[in-house]
Protein backbone atom coordinates (compact mmCIF):
# COMPACT_ATOMS: atom_id res chain seq x y z
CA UNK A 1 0.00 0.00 0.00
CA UNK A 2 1.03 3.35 -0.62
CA UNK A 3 1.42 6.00 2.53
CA UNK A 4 -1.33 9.02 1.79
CA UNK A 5 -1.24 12.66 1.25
CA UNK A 6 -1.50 13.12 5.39
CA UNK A 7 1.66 11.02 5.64
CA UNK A 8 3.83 13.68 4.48
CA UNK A 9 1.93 16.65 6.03
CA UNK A 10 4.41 16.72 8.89
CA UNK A 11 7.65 17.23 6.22
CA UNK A 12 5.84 19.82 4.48
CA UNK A 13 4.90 21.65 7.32
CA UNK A 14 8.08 21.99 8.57
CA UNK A 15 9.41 22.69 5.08
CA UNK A 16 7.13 25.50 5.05
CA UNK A 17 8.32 27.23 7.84
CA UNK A 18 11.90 26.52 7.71
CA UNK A 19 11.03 29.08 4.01
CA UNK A 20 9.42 31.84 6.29
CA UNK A 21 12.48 31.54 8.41
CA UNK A 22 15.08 31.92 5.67
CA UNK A 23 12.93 34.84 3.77
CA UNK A 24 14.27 37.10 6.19
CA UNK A 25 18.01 36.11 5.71
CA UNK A 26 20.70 38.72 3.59
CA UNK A 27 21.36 38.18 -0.01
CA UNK A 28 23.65 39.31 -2.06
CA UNK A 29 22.38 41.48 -5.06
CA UNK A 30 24.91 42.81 -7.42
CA UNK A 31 23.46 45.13 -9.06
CA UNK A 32 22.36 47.17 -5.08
CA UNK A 33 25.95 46.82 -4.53
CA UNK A 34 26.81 48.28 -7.96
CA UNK A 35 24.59 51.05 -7.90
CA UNK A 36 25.39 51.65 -4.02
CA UNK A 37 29.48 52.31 -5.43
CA UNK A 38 28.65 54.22 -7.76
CA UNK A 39 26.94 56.51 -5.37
CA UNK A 40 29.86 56.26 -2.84
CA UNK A 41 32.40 56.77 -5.44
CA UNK A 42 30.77 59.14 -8.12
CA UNK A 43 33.70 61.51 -8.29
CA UNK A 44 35.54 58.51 -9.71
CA UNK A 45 33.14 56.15 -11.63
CA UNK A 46 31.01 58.46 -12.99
CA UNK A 47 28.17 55.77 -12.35
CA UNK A 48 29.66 54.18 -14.96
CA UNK A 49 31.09 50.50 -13.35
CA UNK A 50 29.25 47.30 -14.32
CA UNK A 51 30.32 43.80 -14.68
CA UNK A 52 29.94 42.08 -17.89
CA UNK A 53 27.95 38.91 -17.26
CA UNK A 54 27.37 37.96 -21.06
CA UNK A 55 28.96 38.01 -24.35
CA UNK A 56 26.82 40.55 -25.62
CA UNK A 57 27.95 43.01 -23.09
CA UNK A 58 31.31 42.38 -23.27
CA UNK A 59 30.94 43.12 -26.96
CA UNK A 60 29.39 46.59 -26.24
CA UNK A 61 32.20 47.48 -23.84
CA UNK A 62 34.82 46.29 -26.75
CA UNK A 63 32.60 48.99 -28.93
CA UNK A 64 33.06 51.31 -26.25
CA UNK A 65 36.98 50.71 -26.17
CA UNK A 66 37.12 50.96 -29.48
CA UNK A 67 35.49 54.78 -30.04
CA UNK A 68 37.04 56.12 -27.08
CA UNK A 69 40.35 55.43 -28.41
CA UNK A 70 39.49 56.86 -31.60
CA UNK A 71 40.93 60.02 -30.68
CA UNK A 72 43.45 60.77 -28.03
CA UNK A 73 42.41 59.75 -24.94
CA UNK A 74 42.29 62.41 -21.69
CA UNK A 75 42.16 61.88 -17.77
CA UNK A 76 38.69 61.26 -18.11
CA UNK A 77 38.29 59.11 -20.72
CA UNK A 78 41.76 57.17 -19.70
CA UNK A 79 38.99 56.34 -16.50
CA UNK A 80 35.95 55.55 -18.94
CA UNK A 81 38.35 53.36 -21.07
CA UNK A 82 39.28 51.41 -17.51
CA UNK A 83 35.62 50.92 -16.40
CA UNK A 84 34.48 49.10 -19.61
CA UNK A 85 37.80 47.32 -20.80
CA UNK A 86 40.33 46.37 -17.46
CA UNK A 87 40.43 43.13 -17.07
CA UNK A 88 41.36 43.54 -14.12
CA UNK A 89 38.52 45.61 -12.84
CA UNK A 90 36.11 43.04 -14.18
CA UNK A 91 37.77 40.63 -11.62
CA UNK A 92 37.56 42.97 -8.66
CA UNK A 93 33.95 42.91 -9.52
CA UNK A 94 33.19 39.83 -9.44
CA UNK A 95 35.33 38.62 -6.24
CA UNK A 96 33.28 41.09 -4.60
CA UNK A 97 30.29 39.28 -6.08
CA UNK A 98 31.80 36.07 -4.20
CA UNK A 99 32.47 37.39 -1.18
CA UNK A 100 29.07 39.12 -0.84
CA UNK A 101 27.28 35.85 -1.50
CA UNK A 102 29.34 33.87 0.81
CA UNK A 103 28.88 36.29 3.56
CA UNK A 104 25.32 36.25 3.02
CA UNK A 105 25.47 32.30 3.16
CA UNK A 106 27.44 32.20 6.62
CA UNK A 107 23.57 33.68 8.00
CA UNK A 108 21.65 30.83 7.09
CA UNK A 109 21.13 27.93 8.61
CA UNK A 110 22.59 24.37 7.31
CA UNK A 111 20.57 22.00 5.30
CA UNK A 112 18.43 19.79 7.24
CA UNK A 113 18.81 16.09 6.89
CA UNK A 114 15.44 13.67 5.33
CA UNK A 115 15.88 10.76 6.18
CA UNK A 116 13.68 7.47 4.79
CA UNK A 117 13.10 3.58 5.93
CA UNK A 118 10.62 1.51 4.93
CA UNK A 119 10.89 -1.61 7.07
CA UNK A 120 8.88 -4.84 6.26
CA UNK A 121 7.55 -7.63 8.66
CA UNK A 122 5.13 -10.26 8.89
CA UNK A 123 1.83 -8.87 7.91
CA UNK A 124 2.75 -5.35 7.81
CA UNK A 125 4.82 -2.63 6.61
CA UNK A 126 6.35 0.48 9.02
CA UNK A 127 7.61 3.11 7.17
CA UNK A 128 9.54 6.05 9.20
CA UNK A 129 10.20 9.46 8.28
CA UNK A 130 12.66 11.52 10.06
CA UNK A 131 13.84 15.76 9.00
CA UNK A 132 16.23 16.73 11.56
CA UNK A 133 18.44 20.01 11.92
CA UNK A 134 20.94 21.84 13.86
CA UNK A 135 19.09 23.82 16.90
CA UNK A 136 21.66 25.76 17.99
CA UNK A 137 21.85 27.05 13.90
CA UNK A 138 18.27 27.78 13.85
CA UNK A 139 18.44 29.56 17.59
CA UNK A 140 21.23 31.66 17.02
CA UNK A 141 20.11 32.39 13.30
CA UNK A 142 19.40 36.14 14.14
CA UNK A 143 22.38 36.79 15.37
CA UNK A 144 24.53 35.13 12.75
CA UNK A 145 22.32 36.82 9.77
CA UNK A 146 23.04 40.35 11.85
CA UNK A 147 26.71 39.47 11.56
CA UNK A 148 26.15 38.29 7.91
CA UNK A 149 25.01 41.85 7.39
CA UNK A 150 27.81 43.33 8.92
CA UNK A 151 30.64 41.10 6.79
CA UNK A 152 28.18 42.01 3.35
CA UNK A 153 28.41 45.96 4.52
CA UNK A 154 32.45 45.34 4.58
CA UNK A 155 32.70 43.72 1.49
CA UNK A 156 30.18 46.82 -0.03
CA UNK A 157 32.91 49.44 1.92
CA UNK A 158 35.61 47.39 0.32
CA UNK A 159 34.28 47.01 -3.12
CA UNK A 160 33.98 50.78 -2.94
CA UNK A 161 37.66 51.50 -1.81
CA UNK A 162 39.28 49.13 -3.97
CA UNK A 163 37.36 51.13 -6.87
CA UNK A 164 38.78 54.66 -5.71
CA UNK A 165 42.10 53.07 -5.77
CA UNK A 166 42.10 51.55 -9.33
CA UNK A 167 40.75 54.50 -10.65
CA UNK A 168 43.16 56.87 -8.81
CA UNK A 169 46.12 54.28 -9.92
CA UNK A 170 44.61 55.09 -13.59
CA UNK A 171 44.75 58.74 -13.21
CA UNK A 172 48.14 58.90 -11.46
CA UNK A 173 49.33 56.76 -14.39
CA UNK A 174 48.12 59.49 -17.17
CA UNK A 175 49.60 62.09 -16.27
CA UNK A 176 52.94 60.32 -15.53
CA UNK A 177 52.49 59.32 -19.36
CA UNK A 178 51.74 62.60 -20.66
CA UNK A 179 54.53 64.07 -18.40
CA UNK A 180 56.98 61.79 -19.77
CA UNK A 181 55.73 62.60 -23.38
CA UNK A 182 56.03 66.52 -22.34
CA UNK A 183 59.61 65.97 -20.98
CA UNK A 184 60.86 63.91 -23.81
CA UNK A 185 60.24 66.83 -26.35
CA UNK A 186 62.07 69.11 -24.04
CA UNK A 187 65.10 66.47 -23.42
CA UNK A 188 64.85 66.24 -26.71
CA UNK A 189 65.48 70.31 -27.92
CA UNK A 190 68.21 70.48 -25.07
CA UNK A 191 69.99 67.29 -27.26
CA UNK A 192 69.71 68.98 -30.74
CA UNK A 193 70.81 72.31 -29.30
CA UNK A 194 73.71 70.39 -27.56
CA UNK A 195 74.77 68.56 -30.66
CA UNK A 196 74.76 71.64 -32.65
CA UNK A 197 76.80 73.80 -29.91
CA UNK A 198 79.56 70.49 -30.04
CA UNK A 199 79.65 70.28 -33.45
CA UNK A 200 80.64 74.41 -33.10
CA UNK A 201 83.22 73.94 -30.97
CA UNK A 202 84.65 71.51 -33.00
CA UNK A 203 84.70 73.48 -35.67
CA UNK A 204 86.03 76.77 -33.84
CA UNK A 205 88.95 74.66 -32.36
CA UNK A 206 90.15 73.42 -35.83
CA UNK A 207 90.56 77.11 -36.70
CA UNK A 208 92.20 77.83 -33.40
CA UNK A 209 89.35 80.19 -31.91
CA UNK A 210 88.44 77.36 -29.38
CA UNK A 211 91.14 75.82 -27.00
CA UNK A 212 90.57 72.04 -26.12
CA UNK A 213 89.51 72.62 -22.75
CA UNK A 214 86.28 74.54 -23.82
CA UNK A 215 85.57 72.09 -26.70
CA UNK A 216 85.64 69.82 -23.81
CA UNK A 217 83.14 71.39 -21.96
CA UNK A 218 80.76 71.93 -24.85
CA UNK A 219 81.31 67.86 -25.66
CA UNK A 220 80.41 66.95 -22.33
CA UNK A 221 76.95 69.08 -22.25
CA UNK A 222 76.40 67.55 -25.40
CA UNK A 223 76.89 64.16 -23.94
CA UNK A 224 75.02 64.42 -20.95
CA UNK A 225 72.06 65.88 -23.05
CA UNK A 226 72.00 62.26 -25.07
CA UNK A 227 71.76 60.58 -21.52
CA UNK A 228 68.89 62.49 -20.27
CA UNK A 229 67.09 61.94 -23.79
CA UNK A 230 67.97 57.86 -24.01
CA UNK A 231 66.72 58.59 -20.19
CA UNK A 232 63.76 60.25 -20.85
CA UNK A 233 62.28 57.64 -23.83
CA UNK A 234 62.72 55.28 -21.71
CA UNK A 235 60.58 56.42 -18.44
CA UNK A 236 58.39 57.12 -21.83
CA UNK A 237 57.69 53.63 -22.93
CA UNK A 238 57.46 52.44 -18.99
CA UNK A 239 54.73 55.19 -17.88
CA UNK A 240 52.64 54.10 -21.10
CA UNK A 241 53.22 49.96 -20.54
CA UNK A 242 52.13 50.73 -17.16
CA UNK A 243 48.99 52.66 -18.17
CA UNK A 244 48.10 50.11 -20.84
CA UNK A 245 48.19 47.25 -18.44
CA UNK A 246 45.97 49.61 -16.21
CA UNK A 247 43.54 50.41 -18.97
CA UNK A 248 43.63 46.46 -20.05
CA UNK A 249 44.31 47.04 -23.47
CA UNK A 250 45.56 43.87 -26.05
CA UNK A 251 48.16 44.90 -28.53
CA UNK A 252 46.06 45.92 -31.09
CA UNK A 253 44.54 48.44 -28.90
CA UNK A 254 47.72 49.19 -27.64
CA UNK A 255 48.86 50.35 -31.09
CA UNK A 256 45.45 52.75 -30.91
CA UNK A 257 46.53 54.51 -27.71
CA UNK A 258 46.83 58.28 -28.31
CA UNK A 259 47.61 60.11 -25.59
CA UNK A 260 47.56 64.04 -25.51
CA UNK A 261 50.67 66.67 -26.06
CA UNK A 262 50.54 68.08 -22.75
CA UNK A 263 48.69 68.23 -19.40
CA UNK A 264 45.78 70.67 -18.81
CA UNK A 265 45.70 73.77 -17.18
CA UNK A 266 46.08 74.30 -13.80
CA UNK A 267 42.70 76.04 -12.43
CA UNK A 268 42.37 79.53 -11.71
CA UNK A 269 41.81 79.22 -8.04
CA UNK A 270 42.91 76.58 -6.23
CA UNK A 271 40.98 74.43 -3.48
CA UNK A 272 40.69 75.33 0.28
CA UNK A 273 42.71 73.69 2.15
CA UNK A 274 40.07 73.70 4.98
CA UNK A 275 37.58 72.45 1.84
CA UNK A 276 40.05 69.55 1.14
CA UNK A 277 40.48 68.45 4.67
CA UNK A 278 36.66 68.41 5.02
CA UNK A 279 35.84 66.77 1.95
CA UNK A 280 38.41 63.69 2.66
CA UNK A 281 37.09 63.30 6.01
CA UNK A 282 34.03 62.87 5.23
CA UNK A 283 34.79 60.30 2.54
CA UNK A 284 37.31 57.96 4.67
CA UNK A 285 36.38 54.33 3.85
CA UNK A 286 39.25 53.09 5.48
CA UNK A 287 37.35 54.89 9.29
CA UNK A 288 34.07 53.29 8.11
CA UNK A 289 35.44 49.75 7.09
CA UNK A 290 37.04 49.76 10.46
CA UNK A 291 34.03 50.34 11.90
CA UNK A 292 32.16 47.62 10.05
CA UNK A 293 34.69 45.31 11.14
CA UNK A 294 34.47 46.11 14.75
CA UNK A 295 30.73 45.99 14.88
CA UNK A 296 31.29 42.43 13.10
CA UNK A 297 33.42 41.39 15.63
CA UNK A 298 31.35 42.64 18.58
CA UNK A 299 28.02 40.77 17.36
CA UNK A 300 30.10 37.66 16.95
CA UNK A 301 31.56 37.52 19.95
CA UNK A 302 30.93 33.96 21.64
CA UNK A 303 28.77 32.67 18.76
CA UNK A 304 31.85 30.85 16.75
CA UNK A 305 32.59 28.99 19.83
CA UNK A 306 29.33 28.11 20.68
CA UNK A 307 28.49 26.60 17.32
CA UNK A 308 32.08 25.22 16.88
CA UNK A 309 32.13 23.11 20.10
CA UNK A 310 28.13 22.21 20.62
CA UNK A 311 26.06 20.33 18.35
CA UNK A 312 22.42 19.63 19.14
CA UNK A 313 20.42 18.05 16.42
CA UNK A 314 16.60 18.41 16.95
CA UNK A 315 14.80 15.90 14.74
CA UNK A 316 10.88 15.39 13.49
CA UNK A 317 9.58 11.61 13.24
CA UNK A 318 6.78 10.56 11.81
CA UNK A 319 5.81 6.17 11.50
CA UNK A 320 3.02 4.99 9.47
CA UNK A 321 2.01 0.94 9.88
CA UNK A 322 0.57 -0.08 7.07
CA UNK A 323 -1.24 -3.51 6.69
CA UNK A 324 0.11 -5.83 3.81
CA UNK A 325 -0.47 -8.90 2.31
CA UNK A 326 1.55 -11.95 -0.07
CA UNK A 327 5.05 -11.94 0.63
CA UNK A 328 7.15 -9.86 2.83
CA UNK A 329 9.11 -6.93 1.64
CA UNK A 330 12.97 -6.10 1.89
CA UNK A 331 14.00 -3.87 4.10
CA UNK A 332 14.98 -0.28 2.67
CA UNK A 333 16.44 3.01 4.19
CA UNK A 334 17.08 5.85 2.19
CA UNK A 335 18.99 9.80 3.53
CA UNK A 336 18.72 13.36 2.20
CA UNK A 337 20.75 16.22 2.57
C-alpha cells in the first residue's frame, strides 16, 4: 500500500516554515551593490562600473573601447576606457560578487537532513520518516544573519575603496604618461641644441678660436644631453606599458593609444585647504570599514565557539504501519541532505 497525502503533512509543514524563516536572511544582489558604489564613489566612476555577465555586453564594452580610443584619450576618458575594458577591474567585480554571497550564506542555517526507511515484517509494513536540523543554527540564526550583514556591509565598503584606488592608480598613471611625453620633447630640444653647440666647438677649435679645454666642456653638455634623452624615452615607454596594463588594453589596442601633447591647465583658483580636509574626512572608507569590522566582531563575539564546540540536532519523526499482504518486503532506508 502506498502512505497518503497526510503522511507527508508533517515534512511539508516543517518545510514551510523553515522558508518563512530563511525569507528574512541577507542576499547578495549585485546590481544594489553596484549602484550603491557608484553613489559612494561618483567623483571617480562616474556611475559608470558594471560587470559584464554575457557576451553581448562584453561586446558593447569592446565597442566602447574601441570609439574612445578613436581620438586621443584624456584623464577622463583614460577612466571611462578602464571601467568598460580592465580586465582587471572586471575581476575585482566579481570577487566582490563572491564574497558578498558567501557572507550572506554564513547567515543561514545548514541544510536539514530527510531521512527514509521503509521496514517490512510479517503482515505489515512500518515506514519512518525523520527531517532533523541543527538547533543551535536555527536559535542563534538572528544573530549570525546580523553578523552576515555586517561582513556584506564590509565587502560593499571594500568594493567601494578598492574602486577609488584603481581608478586613482589610472589617473596617477596618465599624467605620468603625458609628463613623460612633455619631458621627452624638451630632453629632446636640449639634445639637438647640444649637438649643434659640439659640433661648433669643434669646428672653432680646428681654426684655433676654441682651446681644447672649452671644446671639452661643450662635448660633455652635449653628452650628458643624449643621456637624459635615451633617459627620458625610456621612463616614456614604462609610464605608457604601465597605463596600458591599467587600462587592459591587447596589442592591437595598444597600437590605438593616443595620448595628448601636454597636461591641462592648472585652475584659476585653487581648493581650500580647509575644503580639502573636510571633503576627505568625510569620505574615509578606510574609518568606516574599520568600523564595520568592529561591529562584526562585537556581534560575533561567543557565537563561533558556541556553534564550533556544541552540536544539538533536533529531529521530526513521523511512523506509518501499514497492513500488507503476499510476501514480505525487503528492508529499505534511504537519507537526504
Amino acid at each position: 500500500m502506498i502512505p497518503g497525502p497526510r503522511s507527508f503533512r508533517l515534512p511539508l509543514a516543517v518545510s514551510a516554515v523553515a522558508v518563512l524563516l530563511l525569507t528574512g536572511c541577507a542576499t547578495a544582489n549585485l546590481e544594489q551593490s553596484l549602484a550603491r558604489a557608484n553613489k559612494d564613489a561618483a567623483s571617480f566612476t562616474g556611475g559608470k562600473l558594471s560587470l559584464a555577465r554575457d557576451e553581448d555586453e562584453q561586446e558593447t564594452r569592446r565597442q566602447a573601447a574601441s570609439t574612445l580610443l578613436s581620438a586621443p584619450v584624456g584623464q577622463e576618458e583614460a577612466v571611462r576606457l578602464a571601467l568598460v575594458n580592465s580586465p582587471a577591474l572586471q575581476a575585482l567585480l566579481a570577487q566582490n560578487w563572491a564574497d558578498s554571497a558567501s557572507a550572506a550564506q554564513s547567515g543561514r542555517i545548514a541544510n536539514p537532513v530527510f531521512n527514509f526507511q521503509r521496514i517490512a515484517f510479517e503482515g505489515g509494513l512500518d515506514i519512518e520518516r525523520t527531517l532533523a536540523f541543527g538547533l543551535l543554527d536555527l536559535l542563534t540564526l538572528p544573530q549570525r544573519q546580523r553578523v552576515a550583514d555586517q561582513r556584506m556591509e564590509q565587502a560593499q565598503l571594500r568594493l567601494t575603496g578598492d574602486v577609488i584606488d584603481q581608478v586613482t592608480l589610472v589617473r596617477q598613471a596618465w599624467v605620468r604618461a603625458v609628463t613623460a611625453q612633455q619631458i621627452v620633447k624638451y630632453a629632446k630640444q636640449v639634445y639637438l641644441s647640444a649637438e649643434a653647440s659640439a659640433e661648433l666647438a669643434r669646428r672653432m677649435e680646428v681654426v684655433g678660436n676654441f682651446n681644447k679645454l672649452t671644446r671639452a666642456r661643450h662635448q660633455t653638455f652635449y653628452a650628458d644631453a643624449a643621456t637624459r634623452l635615451a633617459s627620458a624615452q625610456q621612463e616614456v615607454r614604462s609610464t605608457r606599458e604601465k597605463l596600458i596594463r591599467l587600462l587592459g588594453l591587447d596589442d592591437a589596442q595598444a597600437h590605438q593609444l593616443k595620448l595628448p601633447e601636454r597636461l591641462p591647465e592648472l585652475p584659476k583658483q585653487p581648493h581650500q585647504p580647509e575644503q580639502v580636509a573636510q571633503k576627505a574626512s568625510a569620505g574615509r572608507l578606510d574609518i568606516r570599514l574599520a568600523q564595520s569590522a568592529l561591529n562584526s566582531a562585537a556581534k560575533a563575539q561567543g557565537l563561533n565557539t558556541i556553534t564550533s564546540f556544541t552540536d544539538i540536532e533536533l529531529s521530526l519523526k513521523r511512523n506509518t504501519v501499514l497492513k500488507t499482504r503476499g510476501r514480505p518486503h525487503h528492508s529499505r532506508a534511504t537519507k537526504t541532505d
